[in-house]
C-alpha atoms as a PDB file:
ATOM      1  CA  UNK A   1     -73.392 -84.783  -9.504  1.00  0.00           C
ATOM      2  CA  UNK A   2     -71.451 -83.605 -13.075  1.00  0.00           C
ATOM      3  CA  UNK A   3     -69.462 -81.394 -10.298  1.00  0.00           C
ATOM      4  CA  UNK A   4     -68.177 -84.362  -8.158  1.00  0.00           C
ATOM      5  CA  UNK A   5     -67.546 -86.246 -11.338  1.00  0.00           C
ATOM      6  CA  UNK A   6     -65.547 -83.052 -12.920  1.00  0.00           C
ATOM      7  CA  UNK A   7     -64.024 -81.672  -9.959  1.00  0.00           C
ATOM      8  CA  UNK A   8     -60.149 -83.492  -9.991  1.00  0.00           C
ATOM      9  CA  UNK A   9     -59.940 -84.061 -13.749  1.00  0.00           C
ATOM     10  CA  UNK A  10     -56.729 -82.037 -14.660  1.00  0.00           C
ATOM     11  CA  UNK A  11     -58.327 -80.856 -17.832  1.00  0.00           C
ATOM     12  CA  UNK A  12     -60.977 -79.249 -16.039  1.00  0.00           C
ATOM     13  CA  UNK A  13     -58.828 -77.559 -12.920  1.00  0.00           C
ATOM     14  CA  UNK A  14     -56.223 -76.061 -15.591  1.00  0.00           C
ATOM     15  CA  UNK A  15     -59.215 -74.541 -17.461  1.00  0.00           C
ATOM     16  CA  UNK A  16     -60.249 -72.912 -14.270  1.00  0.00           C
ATOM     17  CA  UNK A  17     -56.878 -71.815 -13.295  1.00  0.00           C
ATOM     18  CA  UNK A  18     -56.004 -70.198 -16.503  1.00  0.00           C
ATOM     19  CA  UNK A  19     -59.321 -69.004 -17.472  1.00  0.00           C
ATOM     20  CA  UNK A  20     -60.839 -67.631 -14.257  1.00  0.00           C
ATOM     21  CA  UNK A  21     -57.510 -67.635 -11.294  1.00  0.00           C
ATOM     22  CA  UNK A  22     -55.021 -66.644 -12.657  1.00  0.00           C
ATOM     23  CA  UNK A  23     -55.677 -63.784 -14.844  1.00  0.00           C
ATOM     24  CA  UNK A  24     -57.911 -61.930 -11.369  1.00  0.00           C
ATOM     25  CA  UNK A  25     -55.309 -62.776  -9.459  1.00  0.00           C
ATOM     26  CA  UNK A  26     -51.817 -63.333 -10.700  1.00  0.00           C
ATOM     27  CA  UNK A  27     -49.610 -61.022 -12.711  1.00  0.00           C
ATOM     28  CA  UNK A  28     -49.688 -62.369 -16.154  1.00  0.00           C
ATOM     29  CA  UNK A  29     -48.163 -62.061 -19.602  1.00  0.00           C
ATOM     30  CA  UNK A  30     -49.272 -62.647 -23.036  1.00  0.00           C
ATOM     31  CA  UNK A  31     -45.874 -63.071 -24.126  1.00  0.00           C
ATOM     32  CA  UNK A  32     -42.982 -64.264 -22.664  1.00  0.00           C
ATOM     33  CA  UNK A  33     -39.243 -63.848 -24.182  1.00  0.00           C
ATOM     34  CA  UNK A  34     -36.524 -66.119 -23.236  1.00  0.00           C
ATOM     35  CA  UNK A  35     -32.865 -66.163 -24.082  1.00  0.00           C
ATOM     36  CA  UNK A  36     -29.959 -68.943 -23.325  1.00  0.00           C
ATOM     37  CA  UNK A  37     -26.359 -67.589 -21.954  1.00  0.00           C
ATOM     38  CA  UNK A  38     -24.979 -68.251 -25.474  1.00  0.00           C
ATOM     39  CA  UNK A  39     -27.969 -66.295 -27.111  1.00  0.00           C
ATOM     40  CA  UNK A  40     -27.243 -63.380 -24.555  1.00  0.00           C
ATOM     41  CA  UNK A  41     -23.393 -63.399 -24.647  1.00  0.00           C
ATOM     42  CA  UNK A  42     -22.953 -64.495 -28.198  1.00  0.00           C
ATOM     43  CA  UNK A  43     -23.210 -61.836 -31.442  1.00  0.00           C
ATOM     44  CA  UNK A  44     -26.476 -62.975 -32.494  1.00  0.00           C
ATOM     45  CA  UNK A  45     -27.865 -60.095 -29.945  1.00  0.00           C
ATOM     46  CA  UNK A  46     -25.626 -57.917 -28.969  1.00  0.00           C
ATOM     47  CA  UNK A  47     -21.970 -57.300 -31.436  1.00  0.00           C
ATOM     48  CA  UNK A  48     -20.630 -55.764 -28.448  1.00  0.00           C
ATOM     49  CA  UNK A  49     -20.532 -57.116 -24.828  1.00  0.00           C
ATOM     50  CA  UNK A  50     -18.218 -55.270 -21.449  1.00  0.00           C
ATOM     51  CA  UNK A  51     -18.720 -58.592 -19.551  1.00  0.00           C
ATOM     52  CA  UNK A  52     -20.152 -61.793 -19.063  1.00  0.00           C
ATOM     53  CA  UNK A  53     -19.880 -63.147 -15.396  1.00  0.00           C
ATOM     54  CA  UNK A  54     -20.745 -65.810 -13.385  1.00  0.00           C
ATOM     55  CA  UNK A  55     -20.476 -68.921 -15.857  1.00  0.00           C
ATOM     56  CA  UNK A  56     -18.208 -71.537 -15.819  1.00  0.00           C
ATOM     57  CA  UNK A  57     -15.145 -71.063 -18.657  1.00  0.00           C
ATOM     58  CA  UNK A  58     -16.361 -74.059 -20.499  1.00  0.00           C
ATOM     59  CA  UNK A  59     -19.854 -72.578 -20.932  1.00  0.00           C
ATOM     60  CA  UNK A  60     -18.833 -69.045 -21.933  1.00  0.00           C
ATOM     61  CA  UNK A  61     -20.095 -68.204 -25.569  1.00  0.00           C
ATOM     62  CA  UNK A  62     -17.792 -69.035 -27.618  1.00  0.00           C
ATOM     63  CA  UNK A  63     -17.523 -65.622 -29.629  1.00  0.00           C
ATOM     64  CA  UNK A  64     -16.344 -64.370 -26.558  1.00  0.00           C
ATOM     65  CA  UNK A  65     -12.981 -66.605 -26.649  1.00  0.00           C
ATOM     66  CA  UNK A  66     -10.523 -68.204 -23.722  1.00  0.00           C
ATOM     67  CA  UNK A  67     -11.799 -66.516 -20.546  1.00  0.00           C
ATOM     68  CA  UNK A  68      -8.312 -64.519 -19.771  1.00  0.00           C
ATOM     69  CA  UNK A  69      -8.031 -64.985 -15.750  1.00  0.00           C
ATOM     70  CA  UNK A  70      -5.876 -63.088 -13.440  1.00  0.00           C
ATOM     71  CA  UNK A  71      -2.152 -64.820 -12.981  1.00  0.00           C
ATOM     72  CA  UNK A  72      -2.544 -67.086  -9.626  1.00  0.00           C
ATOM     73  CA  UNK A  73      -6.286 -66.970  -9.973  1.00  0.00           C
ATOM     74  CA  UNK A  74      -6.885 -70.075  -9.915  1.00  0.00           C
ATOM     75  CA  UNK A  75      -4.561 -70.783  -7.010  1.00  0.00           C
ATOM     76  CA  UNK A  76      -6.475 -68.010  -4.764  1.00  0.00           C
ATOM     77  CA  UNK A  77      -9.629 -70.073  -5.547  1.00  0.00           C
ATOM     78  CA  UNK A  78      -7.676 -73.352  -4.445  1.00  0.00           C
ATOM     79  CA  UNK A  79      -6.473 -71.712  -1.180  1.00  0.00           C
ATOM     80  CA  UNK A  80      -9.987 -70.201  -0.055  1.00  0.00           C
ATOM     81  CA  UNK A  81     -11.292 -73.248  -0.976  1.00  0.00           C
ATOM     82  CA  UNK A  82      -9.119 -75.292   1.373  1.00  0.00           C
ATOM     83  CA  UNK A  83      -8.394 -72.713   4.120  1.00  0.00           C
ATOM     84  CA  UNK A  84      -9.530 -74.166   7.589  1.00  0.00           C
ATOM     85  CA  UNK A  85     -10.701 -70.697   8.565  1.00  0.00           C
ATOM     86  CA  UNK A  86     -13.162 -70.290   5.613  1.00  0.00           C
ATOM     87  CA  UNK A  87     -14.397 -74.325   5.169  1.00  0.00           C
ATOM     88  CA  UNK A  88     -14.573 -77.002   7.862  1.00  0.00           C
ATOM     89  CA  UNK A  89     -15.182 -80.629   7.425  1.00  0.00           C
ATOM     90  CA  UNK A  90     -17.602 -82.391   9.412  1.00  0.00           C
ATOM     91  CA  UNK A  91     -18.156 -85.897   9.460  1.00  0.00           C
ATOM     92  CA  UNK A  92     -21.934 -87.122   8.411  1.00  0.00           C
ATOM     93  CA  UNK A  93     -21.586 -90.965   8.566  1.00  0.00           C
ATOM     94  CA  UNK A  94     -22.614 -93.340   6.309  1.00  0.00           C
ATOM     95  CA  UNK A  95     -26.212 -93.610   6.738  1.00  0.00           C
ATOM     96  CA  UNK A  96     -26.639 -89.775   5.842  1.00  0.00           C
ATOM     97  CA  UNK A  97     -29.595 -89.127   3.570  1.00  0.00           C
ATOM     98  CA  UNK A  98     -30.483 -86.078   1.838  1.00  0.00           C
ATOM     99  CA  UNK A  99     -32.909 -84.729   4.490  1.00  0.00           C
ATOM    100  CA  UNK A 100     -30.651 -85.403   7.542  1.00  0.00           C
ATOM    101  CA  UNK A 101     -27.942 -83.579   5.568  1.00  0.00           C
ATOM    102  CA  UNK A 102     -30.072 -80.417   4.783  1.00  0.00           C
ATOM    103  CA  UNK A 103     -31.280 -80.565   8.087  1.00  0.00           C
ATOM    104  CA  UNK A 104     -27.212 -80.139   9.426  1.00  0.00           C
ATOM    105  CA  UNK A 105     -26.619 -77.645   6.826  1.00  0.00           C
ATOM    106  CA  UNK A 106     -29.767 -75.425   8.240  1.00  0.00           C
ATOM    107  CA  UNK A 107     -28.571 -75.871  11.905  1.00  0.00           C
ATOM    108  CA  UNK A 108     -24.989 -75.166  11.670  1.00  0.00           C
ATOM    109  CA  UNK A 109     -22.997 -72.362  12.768  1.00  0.00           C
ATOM    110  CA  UNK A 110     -21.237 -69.920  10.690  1.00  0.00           C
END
């Protein structure tokens, strides 16, 4: 009887996970460490950094400056962006949810 009243409280089921699942079963740390991009990229870890890639310019850390692009960079990005041989448009109507759309996206060709 206490079991069928205990048995969906959360309390209870995250006691059990954490205290008897997890820790036979699952990989699990003590302590975790955690870092943001401007933590990482900034000087308050590292005084020297070779790169920093794959963030947007207006989210670099700002001790790293102006990101200093190629000449025409940009415009290559453009261009790709907009070539018929790399991106086609297809039509999806106006009664498209977000389901029928992933659903399109998983069945198309490349």
């Amino acid at each position: 009887e206490l079991y069928q009243l205990l048995r969906l409280t959360p309390e209870v089921i995250d006691f059990y996970l954490n205290d008897y699942i997890f820790p036979k079963t699952a990989r699990h740390q003590g302590l975790k460490l955690s870092a943001t991009g401007q933590e990482l990229g900034g000087d308050l870890l590292f005084p020297r950094r070779l790169g920093f890639s794959g963030t947007p310019a207006d989210l670099l850390p700002l001790e790293l400056g102006a990101p200093k692009f190629e000449p025409g960079t940009d415009a290559k990005v453009l261009a790709t962006l907009t070539d018929p041989a790399v991106v086609t448009i297809r039509d999806v109507g106006s009664d498209w949810d977000v389901r029928s759309l992933l659903r399109a996206v998983a069945a198309a060709e490349p």
